[in-house]
Structures are given as structure tokens and as C-alpha cells.
Protein backbone atom coordinates (compact mmCIF):
# COMPACT_ATOMS: atom_id res chain seq x y z
CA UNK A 1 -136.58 60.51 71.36
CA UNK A 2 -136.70 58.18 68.40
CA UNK A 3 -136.83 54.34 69.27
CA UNK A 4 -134.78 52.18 66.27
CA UNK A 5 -136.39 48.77 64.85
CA UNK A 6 -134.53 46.52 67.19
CA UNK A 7 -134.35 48.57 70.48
CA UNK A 8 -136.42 47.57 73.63
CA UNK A 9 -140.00 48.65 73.08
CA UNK A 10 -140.72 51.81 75.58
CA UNK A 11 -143.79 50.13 76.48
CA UNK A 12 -142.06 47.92 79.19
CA UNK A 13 -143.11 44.66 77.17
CA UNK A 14 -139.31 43.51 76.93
CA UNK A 15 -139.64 42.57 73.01
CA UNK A 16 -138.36 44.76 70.08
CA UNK A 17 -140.02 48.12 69.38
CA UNK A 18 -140.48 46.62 65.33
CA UNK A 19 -142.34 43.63 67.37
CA UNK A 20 -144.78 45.33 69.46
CA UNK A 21 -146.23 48.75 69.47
CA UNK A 22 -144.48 50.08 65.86
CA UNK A 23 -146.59 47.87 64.03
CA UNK A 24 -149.58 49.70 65.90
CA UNK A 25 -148.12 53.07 65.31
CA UNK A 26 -148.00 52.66 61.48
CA UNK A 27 -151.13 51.08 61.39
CA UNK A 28 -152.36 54.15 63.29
CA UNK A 29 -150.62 56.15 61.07
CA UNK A 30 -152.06 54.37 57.52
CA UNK A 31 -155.72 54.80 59.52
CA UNK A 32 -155.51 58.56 59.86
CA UNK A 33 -154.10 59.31 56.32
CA UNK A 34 -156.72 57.19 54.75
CA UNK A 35 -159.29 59.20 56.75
CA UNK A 36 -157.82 62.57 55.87
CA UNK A 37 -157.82 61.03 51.84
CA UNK A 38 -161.55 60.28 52.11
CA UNK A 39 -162.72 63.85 54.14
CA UNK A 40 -160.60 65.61 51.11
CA UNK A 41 -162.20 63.50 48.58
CA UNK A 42 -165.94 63.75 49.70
CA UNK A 43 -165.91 67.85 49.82
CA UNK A 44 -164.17 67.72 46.22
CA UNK A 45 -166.86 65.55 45.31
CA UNK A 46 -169.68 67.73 46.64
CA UNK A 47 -167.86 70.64 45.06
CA UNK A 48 -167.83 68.75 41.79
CA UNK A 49 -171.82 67.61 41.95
CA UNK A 50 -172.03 71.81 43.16
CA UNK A 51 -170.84 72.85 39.47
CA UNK A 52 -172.91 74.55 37.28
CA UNK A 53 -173.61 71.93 34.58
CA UNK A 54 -174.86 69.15 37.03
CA UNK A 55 -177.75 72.04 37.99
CA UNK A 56 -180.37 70.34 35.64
CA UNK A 57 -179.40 67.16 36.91
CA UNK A 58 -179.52 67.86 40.54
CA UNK A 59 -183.07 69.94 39.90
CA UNK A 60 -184.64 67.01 38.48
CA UNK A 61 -182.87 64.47 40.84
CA UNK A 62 -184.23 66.43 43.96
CA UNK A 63 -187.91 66.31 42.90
CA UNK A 64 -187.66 62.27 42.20
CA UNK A 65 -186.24 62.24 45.78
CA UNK A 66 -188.80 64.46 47.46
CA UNK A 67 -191.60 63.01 45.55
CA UNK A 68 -190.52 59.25 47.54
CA UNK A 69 -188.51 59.92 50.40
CA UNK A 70 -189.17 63.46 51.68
CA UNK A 71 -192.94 63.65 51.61
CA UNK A 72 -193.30 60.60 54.03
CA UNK A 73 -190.75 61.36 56.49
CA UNK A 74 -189.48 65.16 56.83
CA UNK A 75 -189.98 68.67 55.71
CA UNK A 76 -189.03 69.01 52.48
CA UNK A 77 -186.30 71.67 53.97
CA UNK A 78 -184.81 69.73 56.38
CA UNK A 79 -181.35 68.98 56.86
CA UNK A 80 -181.12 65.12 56.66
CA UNK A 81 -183.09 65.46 53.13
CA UNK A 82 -180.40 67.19 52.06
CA UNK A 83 -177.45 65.17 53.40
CA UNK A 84 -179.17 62.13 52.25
CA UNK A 85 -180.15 63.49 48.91
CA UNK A 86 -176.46 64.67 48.16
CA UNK A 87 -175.34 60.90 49.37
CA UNK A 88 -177.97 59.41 46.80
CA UNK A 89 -177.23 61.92 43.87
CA UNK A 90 -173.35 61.46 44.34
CA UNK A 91 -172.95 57.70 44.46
CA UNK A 92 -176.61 56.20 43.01
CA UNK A 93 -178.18 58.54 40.66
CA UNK A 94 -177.70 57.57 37.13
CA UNK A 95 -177.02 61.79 35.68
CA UNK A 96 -179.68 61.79 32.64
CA UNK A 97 -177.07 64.45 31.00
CA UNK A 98 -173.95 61.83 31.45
CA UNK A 99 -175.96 58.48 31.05
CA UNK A 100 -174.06 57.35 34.19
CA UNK A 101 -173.50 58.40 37.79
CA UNK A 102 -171.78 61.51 39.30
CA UNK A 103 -169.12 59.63 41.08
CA UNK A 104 -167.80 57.46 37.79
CA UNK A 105 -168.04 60.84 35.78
CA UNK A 106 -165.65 62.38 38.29
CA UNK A 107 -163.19 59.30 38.31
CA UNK A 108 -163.15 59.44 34.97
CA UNK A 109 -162.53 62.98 34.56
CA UNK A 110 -159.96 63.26 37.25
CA UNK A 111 -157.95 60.12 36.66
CA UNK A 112 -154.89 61.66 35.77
CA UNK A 113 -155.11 63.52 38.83
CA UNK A 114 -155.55 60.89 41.58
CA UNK A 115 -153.40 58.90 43.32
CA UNK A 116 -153.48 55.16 43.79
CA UNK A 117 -155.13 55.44 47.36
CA UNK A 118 -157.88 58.07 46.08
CA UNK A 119 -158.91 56.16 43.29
CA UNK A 120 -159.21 53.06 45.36
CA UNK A 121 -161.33 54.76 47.80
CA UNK A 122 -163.23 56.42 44.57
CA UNK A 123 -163.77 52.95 43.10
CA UNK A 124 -164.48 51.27 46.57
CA UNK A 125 -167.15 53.98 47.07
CA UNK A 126 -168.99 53.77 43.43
CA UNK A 127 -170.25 50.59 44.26
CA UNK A 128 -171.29 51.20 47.58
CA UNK A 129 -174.95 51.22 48.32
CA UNK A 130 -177.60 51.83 51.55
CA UNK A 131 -178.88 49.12 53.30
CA UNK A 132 -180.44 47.52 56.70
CA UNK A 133 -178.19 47.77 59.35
CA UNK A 134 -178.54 46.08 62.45
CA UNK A 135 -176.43 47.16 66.15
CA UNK A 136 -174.81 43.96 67.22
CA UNK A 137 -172.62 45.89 69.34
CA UNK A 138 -171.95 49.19 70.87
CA UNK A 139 -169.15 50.82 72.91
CA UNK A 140 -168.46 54.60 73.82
CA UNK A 141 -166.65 55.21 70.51
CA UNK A 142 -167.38 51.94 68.25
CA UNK A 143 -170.37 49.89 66.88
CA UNK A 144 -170.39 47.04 65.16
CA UNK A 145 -172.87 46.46 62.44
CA UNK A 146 -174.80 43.54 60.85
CA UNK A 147 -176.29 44.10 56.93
CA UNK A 148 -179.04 42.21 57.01
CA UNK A 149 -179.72 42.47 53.64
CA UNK A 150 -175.92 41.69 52.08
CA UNK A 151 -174.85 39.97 54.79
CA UNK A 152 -171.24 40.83 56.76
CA UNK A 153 -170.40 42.46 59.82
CA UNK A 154 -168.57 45.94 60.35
CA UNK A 155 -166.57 47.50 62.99
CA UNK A 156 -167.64 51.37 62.61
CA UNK A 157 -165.47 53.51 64.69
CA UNK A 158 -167.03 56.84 65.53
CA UNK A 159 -167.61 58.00 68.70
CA UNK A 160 -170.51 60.50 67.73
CA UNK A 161 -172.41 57.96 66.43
CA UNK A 162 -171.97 54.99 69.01
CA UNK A 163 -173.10 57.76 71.95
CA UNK A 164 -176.50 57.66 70.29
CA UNK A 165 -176.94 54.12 69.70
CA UNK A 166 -178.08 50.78 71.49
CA UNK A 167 -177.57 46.99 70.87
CA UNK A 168 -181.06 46.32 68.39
CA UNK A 169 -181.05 49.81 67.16
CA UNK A 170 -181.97 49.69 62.98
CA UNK A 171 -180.65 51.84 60.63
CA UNK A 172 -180.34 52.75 57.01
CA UNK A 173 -177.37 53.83 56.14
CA UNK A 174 -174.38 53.55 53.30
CA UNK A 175 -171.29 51.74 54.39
CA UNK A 176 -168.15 53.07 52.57
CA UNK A 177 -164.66 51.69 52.92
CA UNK A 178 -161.84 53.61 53.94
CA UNK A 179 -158.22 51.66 54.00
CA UNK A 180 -158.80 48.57 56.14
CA UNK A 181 -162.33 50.21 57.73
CA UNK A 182 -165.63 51.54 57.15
CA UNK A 183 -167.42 54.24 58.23
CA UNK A 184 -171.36 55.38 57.19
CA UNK A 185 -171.51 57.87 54.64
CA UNK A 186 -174.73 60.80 54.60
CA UNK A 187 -177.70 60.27 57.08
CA UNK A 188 -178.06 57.44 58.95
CA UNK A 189 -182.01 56.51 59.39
CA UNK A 190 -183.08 54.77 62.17
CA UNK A 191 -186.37 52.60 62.72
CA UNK A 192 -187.77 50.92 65.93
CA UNK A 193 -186.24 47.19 66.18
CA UNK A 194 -190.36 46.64 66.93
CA UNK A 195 -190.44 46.13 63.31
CA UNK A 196 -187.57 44.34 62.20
CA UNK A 197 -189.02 41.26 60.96
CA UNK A 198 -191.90 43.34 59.20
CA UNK A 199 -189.43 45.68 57.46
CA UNK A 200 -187.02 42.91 56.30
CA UNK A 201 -190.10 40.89 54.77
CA UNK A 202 -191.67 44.45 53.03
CA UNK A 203 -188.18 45.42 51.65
CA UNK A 204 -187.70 41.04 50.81
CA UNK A 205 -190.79 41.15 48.82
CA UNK A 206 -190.16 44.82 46.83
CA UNK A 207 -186.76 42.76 45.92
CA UNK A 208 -188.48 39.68 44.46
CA UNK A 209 -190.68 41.81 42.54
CA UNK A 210 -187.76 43.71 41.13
CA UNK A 211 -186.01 40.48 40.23
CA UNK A 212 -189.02 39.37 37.97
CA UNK A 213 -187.85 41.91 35.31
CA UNK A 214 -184.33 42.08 36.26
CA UNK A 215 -183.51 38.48 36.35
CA UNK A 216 -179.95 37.83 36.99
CA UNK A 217 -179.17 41.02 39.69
CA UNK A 218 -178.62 40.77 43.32
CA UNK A 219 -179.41 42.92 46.33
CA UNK A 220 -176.13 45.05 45.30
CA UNK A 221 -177.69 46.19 42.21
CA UNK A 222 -181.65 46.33 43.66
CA UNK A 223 -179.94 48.45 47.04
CA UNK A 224 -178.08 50.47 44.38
CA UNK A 225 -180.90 51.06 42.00
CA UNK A 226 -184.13 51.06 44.48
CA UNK A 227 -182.60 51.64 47.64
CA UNK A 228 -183.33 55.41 47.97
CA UNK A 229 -187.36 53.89 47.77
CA UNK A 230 -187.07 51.89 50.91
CA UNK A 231 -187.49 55.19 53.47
CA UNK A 232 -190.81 55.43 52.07
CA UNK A 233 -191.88 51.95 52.26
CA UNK A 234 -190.76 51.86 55.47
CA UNK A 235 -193.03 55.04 56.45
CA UNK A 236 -196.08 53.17 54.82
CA UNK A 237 -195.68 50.52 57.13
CA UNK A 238 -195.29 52.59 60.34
CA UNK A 239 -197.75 54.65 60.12
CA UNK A 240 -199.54 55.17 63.18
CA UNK A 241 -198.30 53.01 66.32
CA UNK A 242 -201.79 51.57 67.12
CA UNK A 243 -200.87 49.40 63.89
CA UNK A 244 -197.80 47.29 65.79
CA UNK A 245 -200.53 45.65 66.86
CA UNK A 246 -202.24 44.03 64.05
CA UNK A 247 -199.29 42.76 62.69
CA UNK A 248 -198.63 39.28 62.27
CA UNK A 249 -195.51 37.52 64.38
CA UNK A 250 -193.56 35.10 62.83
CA UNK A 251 -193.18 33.68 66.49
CA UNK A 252 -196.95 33.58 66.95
CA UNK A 253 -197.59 31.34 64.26
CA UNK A 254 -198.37 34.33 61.74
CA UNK A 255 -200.88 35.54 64.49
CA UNK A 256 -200.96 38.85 65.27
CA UNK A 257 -200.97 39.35 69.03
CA UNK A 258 -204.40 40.53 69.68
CA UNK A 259 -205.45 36.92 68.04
CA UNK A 260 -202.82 35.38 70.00
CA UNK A 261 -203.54 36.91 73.77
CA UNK A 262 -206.70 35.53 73.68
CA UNK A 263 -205.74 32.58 75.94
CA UNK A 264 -204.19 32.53 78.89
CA UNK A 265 -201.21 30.75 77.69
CA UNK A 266 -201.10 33.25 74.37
CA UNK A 267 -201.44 36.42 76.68
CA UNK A 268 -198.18 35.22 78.66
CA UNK A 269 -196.35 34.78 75.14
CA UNK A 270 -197.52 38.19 74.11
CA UNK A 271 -196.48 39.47 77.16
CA UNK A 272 -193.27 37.99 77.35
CA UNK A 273 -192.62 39.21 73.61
CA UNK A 274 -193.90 42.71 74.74
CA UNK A 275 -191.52 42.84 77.68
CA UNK A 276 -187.88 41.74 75.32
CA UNK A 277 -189.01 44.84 73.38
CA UNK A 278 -190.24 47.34 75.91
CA UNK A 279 -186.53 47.12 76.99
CA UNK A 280 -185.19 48.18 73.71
CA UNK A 281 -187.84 51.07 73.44
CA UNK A 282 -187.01 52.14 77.13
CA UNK A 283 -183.44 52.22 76.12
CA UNK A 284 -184.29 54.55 73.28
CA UNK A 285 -186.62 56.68 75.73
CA UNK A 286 -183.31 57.31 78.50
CA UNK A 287 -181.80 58.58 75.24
CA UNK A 288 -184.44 61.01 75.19
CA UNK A 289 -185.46 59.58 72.05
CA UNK A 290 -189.05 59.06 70.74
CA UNK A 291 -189.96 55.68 71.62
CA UNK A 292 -193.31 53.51 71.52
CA UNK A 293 -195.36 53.77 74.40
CA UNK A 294 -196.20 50.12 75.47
CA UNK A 295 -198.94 50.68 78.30
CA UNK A 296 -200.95 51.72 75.49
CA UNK A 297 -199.89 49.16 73.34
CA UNK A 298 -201.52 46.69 76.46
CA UNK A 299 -204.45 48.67 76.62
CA UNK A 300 -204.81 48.17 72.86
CA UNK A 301 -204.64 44.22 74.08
CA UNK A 302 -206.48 45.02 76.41
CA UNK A 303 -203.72 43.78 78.69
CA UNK A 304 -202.41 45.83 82.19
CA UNK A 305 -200.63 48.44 82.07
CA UNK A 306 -197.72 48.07 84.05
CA UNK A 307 -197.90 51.19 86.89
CA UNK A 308 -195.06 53.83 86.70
CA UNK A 309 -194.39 57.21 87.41
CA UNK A 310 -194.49 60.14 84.76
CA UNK A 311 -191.43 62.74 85.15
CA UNK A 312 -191.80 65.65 86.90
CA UNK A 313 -191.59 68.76 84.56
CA UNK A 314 -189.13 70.33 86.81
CA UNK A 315 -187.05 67.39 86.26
CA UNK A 316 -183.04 68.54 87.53
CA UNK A 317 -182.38 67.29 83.68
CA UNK A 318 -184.77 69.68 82.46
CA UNK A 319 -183.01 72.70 84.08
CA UNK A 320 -179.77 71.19 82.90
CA UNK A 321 -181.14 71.93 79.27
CA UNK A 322 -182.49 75.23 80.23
CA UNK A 323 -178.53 76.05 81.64
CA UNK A 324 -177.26 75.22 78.82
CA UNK A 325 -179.70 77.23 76.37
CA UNK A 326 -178.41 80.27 78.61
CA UNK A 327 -174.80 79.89 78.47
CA UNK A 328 -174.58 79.26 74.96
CA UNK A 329 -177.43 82.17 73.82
CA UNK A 330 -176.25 84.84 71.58
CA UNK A 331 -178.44 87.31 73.58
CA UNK A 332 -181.34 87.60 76.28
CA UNK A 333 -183.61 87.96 73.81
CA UNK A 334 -182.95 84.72 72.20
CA UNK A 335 -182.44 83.02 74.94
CA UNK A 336 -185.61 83.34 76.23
CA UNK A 337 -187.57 82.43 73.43
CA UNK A 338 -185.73 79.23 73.24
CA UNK A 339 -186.16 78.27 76.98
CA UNK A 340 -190.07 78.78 76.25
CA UNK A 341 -190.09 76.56 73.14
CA UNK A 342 -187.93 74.06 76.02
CA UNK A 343 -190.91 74.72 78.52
CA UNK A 344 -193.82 74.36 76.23
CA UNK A 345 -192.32 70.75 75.33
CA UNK A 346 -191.63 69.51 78.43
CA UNK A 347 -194.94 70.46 79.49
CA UNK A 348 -196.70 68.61 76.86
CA UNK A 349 -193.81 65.60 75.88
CA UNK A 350 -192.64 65.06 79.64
CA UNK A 351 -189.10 63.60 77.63
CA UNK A 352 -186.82 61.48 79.63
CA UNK A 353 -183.48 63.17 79.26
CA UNK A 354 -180.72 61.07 79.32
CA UNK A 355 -177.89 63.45 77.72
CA UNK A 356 -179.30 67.34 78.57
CA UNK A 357 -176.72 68.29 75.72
CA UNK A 358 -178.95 66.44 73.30
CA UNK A 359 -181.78 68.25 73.31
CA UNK A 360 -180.18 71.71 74.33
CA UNK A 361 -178.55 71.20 70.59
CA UNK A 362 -182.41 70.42 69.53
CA UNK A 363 -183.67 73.30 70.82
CA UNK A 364 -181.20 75.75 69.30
CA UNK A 365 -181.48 73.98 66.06
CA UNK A 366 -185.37 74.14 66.48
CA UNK A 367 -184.47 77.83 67.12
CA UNK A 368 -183.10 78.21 63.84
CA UNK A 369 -185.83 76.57 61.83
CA UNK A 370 -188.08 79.05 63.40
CA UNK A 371 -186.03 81.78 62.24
CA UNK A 372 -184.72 80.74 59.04
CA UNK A 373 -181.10 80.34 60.02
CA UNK A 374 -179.10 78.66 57.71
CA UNK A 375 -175.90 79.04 59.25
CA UNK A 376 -176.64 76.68 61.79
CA UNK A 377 -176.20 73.02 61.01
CA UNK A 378 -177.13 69.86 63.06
CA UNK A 379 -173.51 68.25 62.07
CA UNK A 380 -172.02 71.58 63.42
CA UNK A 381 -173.75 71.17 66.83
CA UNK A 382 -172.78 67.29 67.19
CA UNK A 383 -169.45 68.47 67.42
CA UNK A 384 -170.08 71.08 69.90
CA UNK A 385 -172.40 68.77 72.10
CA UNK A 386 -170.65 65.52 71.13
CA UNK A 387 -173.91 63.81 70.25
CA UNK A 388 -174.95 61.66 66.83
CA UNK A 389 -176.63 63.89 64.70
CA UNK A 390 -178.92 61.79 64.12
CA UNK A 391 -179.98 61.94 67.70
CA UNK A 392 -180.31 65.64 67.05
CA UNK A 393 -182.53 65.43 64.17
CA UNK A 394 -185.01 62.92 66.26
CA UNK A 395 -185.29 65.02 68.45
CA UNK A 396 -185.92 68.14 66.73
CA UNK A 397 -188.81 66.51 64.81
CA UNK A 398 -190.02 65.20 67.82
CA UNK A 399 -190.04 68.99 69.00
CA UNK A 400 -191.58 70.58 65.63
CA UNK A 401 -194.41 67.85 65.81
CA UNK A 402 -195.15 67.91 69.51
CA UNK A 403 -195.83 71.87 69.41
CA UNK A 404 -197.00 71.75 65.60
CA UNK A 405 -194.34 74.33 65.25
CA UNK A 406 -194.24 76.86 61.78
CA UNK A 407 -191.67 78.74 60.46
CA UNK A 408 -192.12 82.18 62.55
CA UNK A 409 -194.31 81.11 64.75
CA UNK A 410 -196.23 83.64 65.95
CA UNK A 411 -196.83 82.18 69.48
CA UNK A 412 -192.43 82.77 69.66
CA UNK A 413 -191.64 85.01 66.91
CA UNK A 414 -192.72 88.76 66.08
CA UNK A 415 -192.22 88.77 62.37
């Protein structure tokens, strides 16, 4: 049944169906064609930067992006390098062949071809740009996001990625606008709120360097132009946890907190400050995350510990994963092979497991790394687990690094 402008609105609110929910039908509506516009538009454009004249380009633009980001935080093979790379190359990297980027070289080519929504979206999107998010908000299928760079706050609605995030988390990321919304674009990094204040004042003062010899530009053009840098500069500084330590805190006075717990009424500050952000960091561990471990931050105080319990390794959660490695294994074979990589892990990480789906999708992924699968993609198992992928990817590393894991291992492969 249709419903006209001026009949009774089939919600039971008693006011015309053009007053109440038609106006949220079309704006439904607009929502989901915009979103179909910008899926179509982003495989065209990685079809376009896929073409066989960009290949110098893209050959060249890979090793500048390995040689800063890669080599401090993944394998140089791993998924998110590539995701983010394709992000960077698409929308930031000036083509040395075209003398300007990939995305205004495919606007300007296709112009006769696009509509007026596409080439809004096209020229909404070649000025868009990563930057330092912060979680002000999270729901089961919406976050909303502070730049704390840029400044402004986003509603993001996508379900994937609000399941793997908390109120604090960090992340880099790209915003892009789509209609009346946004939504992130490529890999989303994410960083341990532990450092916020450090990372804002190391990416602050690359900025003001910049700006010496680019007087006149803001963050838009620094985050355009130096933002693929920051992943690295952000590695520098967390390298190794026992450094969290022996950095200074604003709040102490520019302290850092083994100076500061040296009095009584320091050592309750620092362990009031150490409690607020245990919280967040347990928070990432019942995600199953990899989070910091803050009875050894104490001991590096030499503070208490606070007393606990470690997980059993035949944790019910860990035989959920285990389940669910076996119902979804191609063969027996296989299956068992990845339910020892499982057992090795849990025997050495002890992981909370929050969401056994999680790190089922790790394993198999960590399966295919082993093997050299290709076919197998960590975007393609968020769908099928209906986690962040991002959450995947964490925990995969945190797999690979725990067992010190090579391509056919020999200790799970035969090859």
C-alpha cells in the first residue's frame, strides 16, 4: 500500500505521512544512494590507479611508503600496508608522471562522464586528508569522532567498526564525506589513549617545523602533504612499553611519574592517573586486544601490583575459538593445524577473549599468511565474523609476534 502526502501517517502518530516519517524515508533513501555512489566510485578509482600507465608511479610511490610507514609498523606484505598505501596513493600522492594527484587526474579526465553527485563526492574527497581521531562516543553501530588536529566532530555510522571500539580509543584515519555523512576511508590505525598527549605534542611540533618553510599553510595542507609520515613517528615514540614511564605528564608538572611517585602525596597522583588509564587498557584487553600491562608498569615504579588472576588456558572462550576454527575448516587437515597455532598462543599470550569470532577470523587469516593465501582477505572475514577489521589485523600481529611466526613455518607447515 502506498500512503499519499496528506494521509494519516501509518505510524499511529496522528499527523500527516509528508509530516512525520516520509521525511525520514527520503532521507533514508538520499543516505543509501549516496553510499551506493561512493562504493561505485572508490572501485572505479582503484581500477583507474590499477591501469597500466600509473605502474611507474605506483612502483616508486610504494617504496617512499614502505621506506616510512611499513618498516616501523608491519610486514611489508601485509594487508593494511596495502589498503593504506592505495588510500595515500589515490587521494595524497602528488603522480611525478602527472605533476598532480591520482584523484584530480581522474576528475579531470572523467568530467564529462560524472554526474553532479559523483563529482561532488570526487571533489569532497580530493581534499580530504588523515588525521588524529579521538572516540567521544560509541554505540553498537555508530561512533562519534573528535579531530584533534582540525578540530570538528563526526557521527560515523558503521557497525563493523563501532563493535571494535571504546570511548578514548585513538585512531588515524581519513574522514571522507558522503551526502550529509562521513565515513573513514582505507585503514584505520589505532594507538593506546596512554599516549595521547605525547602523540599530539610529537605530531604539534613536526607541524611547526613544517610551517618554518611553508609559511602561510595549515594542518589541511601539512595532514595532506606529511600525513602519511605520522605512523612512523608515532612508532618512534612507542617503542618499547617500559618507556610510558619516563615520559613527562603535563598533569605532573612536566614530571615524569617515576620523579613524581617519589612522595607519598606524588605516588597517590601517579596512582590515581595509572588507575583512569588501566580502565581504558582493560577495556581494550576484554576486546581481546593487545593492551599495556600495568602491574608491570608499577613494578617499573616500583609501586604494588594490584593481585589478579591470570586466565585459565582452557578458558570456555578459548574452546569457543577452537569450535569455530572446526566448523568453518576447509578440511581436517587444516583444521588442525590452525587449532595448534590457537593452542600454542593461548599457551604463551593467555588473551582475554571478549568476541571468540575475533580471533577465530585471526587465526584463519594467520592461517593464510602461513600458507601464502591470497584469496583470503581480513575485510572479507569482518563481514563473515562481523568484527572491525582492524580488530582483526591487531590481533593477527599480535599472533605472528607472540609465536615469531614465518611464512611456512616449519613447526606447522611441511613445505
Amino acid at each position: 500500500m502506498k500512503w499519499g502526502r496528506n494521509d494519516p501517517c501509518p505510524c499511529g502518530s496522528g499527523k500527516k505521512y509528508k509530516d512525520c516519517c516520509r521525511e525520514n524515508r527520503v532521507a533514508d533513501f538520499l543516505r543509501h544512494k549516496w553510499q551506493r555512489l561512493a562504493q561505485d566510485l572508490q572501485d572505479k578509482l582503484l581500477n583507474y590507479a590499477e591501469e597500466e600507465r600509473f605502474i611507474p608511479d605506483s612502483e616508486e610511490a610504494f617504496q617512499v611508503y614502505l621506506d616510512i610507514v611499513a618498516e616501523d609498523l608491519f610486514e611489508p606484505l601485509e594487508e593494511p600496508v596495502f589498503v593504506s598505501f592505495i588510500d595515500w596513493f589515490i587521494h595524497d600522492y602528488t603522480l611525478p608522471s602527472q605533476g598532480k594527484r591520482l584523484i584530480q587526474c581522474y576528475l579531470a579526465e572523467r568530467e564529462g562522464e560524472l554526474g553532479p553527485m559523483e563529482r561532488e563526492l570526487l571533489q569532497s574527497w580530493a581534499a580530504s586528508h588523515i588525521s588524529l581521531l579521538r572516540v567521544l562516543a560509541a554505540g553498537e553501530e555508530w561512533l562519534v569522532l573528535e579531530d584533534l588536529l582540525v578540530g570538528g566532530e563526526y557521527l560515523i555510522q558503521e557497525s563493523y567498526l563501532a563493535q571494535g571500539l571504546v570511548t578514548g580509543s585513538l585512531l588515524l584515519a581519513r574522514l571522507i564525506k558522503v551526502g550529509d555523512n562521513y565515513q573513514l576511508s582505507g585503514a584505520a590505525l589505532e594507538f593506546t589513549p596512554l599516549l595521547r598527549e605525547e602523540i599530539l605534542a610529537l605530531v604539534t611540533g613536526y607541524y611547526q617545523v613544517w610551517q618554518e618553510d611553508n609559511r602561510g599553510k595549515a594542518w589541511k595542507d601539512f595532514l595532506k602533504e606529511e600525513g602519511y609520515k605520522i605512523p612512523g613517528l608515532i612508532a618512534a615514540l612507542m617503542e618499547g612499553k617500559e618507556g610510558a614511564v619516563e615520559l613527562s605528564i603535563p598533569a605532573f608538572s612536566g614530571r615524569i611519574p617515576r620523579e613524581r611517585g617519589g612522595t607519598p602525596e606524588g605516588s597517590q597522583q601517579v596512582g590515581t592517573l595509572l588507575r583512569d588509564l588501566e580502565q581504558l587498557e582493560l577495556e581494550r584487553r576484554d576486546r581481546g586486544e593487545t593492551s599495556f600491562d600495568f602491574d608491570h608498569v608499577r613494578s617499573l615504579l616500583g609501586m604494588k601490583g594490584k593481585k589478579g588472576t591470570s586466565p585459565r588456558l582452557f578458558d570456555p572462550s578459548y574452546r569457543e575459538v577452537s569450535r569455530l576454527l572446526a566448523e568453518n575448516g576447509a578440511n581436517n587437515g587444516w583444521v588442525s593445524v590452525a587449532q595448534r597455532v590457537w593452542y600454542d598462543f593461548c599457551q604463551q599470550a593467555r588473551p582475554q577473549v571478549k568476541k571468540a569470532g575475533a580471533w577465530a577470523a585471526a587465526v584463519i587469516y594467520t592461517m593464510a599468511r602461513l600458507f601464502s593465501e591470497r584469496s583470503i582477505t581480513q575485510k572479507d572475514l569482518a563481514r563473515r565474523y562481523k568484527v572491525a577489521p582492524g580488530t582483526i589485523s591487531n590481533h593477527y600481529r599480535t599472533i605472528w609476534e607472540t609465536l615469531n611466526l614465518e611464512r611456512f613455518d616449519r613447526r606447522y607447515t611441511r613445505q
